[in-house]
C-alpha atoms as a PDB file:
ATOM      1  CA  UNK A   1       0.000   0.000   0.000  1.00  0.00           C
ATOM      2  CA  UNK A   2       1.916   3.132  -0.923  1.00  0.00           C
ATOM      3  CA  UNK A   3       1.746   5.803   1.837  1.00  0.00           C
ATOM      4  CA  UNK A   4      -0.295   8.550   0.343  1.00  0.00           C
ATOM      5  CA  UNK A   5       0.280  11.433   3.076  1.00  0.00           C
ATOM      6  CA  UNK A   6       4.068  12.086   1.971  1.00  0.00           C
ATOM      7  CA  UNK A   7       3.519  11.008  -1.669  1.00  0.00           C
ATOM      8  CA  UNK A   8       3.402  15.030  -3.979  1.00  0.00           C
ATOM      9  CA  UNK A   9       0.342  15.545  -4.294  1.00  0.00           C
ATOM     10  CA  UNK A  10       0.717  15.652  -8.152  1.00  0.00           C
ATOM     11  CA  UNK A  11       1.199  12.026  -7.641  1.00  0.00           C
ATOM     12  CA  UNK A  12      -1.728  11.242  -5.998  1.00  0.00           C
ATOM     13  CA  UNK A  13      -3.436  12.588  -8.803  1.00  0.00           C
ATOM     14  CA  UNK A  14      -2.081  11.037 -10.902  1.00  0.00           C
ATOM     15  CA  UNK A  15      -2.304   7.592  -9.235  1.00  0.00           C
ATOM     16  CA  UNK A  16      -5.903   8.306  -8.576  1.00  0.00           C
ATOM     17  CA  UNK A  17      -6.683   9.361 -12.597  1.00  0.00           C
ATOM     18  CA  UNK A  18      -4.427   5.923 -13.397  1.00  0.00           C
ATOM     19  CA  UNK A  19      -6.489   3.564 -10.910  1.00  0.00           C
ATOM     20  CA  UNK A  20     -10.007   5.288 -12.028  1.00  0.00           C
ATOM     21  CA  UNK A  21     -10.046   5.801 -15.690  1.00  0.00           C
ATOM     22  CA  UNK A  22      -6.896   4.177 -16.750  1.00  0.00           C
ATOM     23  CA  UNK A  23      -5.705   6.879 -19.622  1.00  0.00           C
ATOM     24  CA  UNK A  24      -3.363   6.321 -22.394  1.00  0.00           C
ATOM     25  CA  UNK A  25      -1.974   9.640 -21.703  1.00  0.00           C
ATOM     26  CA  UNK A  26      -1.866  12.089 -18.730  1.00  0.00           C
ATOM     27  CA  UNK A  27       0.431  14.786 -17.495  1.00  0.00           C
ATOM     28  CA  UNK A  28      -0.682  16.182 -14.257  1.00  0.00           C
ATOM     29  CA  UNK A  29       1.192  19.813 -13.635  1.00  0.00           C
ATOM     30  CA  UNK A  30       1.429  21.640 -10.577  1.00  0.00           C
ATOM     31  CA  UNK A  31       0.518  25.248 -10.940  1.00  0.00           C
ATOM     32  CA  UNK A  32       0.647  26.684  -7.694  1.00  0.00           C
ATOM     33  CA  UNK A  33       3.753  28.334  -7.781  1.00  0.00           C
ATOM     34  CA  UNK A  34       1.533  31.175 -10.332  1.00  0.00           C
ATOM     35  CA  UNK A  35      -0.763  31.695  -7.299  1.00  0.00           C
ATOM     36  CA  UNK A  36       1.404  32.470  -4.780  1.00  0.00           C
ATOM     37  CA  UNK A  37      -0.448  34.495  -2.311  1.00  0.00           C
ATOM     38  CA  UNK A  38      -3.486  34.747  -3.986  1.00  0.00           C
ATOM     39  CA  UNK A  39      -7.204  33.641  -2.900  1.00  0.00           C
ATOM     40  CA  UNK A  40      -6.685  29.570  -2.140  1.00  0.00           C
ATOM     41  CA  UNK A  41      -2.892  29.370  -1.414  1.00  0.00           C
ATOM     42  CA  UNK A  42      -2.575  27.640   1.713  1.00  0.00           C
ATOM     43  CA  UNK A  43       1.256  27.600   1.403  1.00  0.00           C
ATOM     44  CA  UNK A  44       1.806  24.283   0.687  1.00  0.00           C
ATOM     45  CA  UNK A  45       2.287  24.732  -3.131  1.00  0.00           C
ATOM     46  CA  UNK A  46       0.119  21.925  -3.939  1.00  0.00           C
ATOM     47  CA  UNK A  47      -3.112  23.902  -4.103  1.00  0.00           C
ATOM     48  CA  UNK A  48      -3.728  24.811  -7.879  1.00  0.00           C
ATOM     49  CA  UNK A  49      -2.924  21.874 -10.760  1.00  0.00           C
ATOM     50  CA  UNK A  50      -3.542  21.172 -14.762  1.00  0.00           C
ATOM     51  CA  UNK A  51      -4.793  18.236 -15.600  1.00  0.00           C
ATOM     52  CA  UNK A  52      -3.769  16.474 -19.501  1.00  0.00           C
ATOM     53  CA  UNK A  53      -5.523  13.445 -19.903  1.00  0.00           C
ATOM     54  CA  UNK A  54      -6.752  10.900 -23.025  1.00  0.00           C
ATOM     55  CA  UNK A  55      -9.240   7.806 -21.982  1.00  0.00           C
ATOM     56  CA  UNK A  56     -11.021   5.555 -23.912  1.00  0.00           C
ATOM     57  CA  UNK A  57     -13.709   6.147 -20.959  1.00  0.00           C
ATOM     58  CA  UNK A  58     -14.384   9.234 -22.658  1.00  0.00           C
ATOM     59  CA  UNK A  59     -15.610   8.127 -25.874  1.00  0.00           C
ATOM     60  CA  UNK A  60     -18.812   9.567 -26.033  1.00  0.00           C
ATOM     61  CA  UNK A  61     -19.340  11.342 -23.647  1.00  0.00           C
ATOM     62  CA  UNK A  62     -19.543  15.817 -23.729  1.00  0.00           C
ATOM     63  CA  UNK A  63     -16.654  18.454 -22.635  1.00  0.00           C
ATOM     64  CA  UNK A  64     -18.838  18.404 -19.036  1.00  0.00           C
ATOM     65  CA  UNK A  65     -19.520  14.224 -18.376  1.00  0.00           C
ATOM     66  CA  UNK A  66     -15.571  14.336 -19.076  1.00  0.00           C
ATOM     67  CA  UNK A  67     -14.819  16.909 -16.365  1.00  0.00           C
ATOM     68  CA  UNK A  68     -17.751  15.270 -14.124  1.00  0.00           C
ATOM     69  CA  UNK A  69     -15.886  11.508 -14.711  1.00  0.00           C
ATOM     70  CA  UNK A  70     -12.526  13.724 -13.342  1.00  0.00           C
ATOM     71  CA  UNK A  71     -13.961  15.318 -10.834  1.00  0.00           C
ATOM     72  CA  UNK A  72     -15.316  12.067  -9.211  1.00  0.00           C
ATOM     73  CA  UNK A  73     -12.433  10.325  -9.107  1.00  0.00           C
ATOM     74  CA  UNK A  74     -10.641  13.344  -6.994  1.00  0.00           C
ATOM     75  CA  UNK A  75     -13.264  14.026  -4.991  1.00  0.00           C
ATOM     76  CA  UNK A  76     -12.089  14.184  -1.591  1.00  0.00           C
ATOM     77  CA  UNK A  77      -8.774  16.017  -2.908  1.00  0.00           C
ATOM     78  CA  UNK A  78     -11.237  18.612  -4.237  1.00  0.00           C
ATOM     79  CA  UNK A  79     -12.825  19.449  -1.421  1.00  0.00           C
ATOM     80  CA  UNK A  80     -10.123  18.995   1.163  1.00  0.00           C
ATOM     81  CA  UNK A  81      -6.485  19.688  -0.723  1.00  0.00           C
ATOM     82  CA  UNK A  82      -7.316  20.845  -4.614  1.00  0.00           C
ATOM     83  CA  UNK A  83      -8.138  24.649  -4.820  1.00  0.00           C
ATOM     84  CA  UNK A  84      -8.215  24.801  -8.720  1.00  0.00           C
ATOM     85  CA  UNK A  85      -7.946  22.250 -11.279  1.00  0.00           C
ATOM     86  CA  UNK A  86      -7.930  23.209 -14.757  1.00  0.00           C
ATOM     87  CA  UNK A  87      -8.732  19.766 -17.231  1.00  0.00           C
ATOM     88  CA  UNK A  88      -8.326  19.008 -20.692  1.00  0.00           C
ATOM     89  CA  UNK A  89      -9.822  15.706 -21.089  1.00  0.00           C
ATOM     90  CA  UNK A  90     -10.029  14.126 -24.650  1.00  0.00           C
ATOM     91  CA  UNK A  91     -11.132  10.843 -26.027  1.00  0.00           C
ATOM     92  CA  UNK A  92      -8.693   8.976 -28.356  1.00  0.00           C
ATOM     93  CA  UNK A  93      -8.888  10.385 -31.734  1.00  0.00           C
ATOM     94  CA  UNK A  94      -9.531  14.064 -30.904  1.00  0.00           C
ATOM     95  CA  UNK A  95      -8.820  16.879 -32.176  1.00  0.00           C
ATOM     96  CA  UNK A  96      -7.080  19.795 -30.341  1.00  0.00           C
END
């Protein structure tokens, strides 16, 4: 079991993307550093993140049922450790 309360949280996203909708690519980036005091910086630098990710799970489903399917699987982060997370979630075979 990998010990998730030292693990970046970056990480944890990512593991938690991985486990829950198993993409064929994702690149989770931590943004916080361009928030720096602003509203929702708690001074950890793990508060604001971008989100890159291609699943077949998408397939057919709108811009919003894709950020929804996100969303659920980081749900606690969200409301405990995520500020802001900016997604771009695409099925295979999209355009840009």
């Amino acid at each position: 079991m990998t010990d998730t309360t030292t693990m970046p949280l970056a990480d944890l996203i990512a593991q938690r993307l991985r486990d829950a909708l198993a993409p064929t690519h994702l690149v989770v980036t931590n943004d916080s550093h361009h928030h720096a005091g602003h509203m929702g910086d708690d001074g950890t630098g793990e508060t604001h993140f971008s989100v890159e990710i291609v699943a077949d799970g998408f397939i057919g489903q709108s811009r919003v049922g894709r950020q929804r399917m996100v969303n659920r699987a980081l749900a606690d982060l969200l409301a405990t450790r995520i500020h802001a997370l900016a997604i771009r979630a695409r099925a295979p075979g999209d355009g840009d």
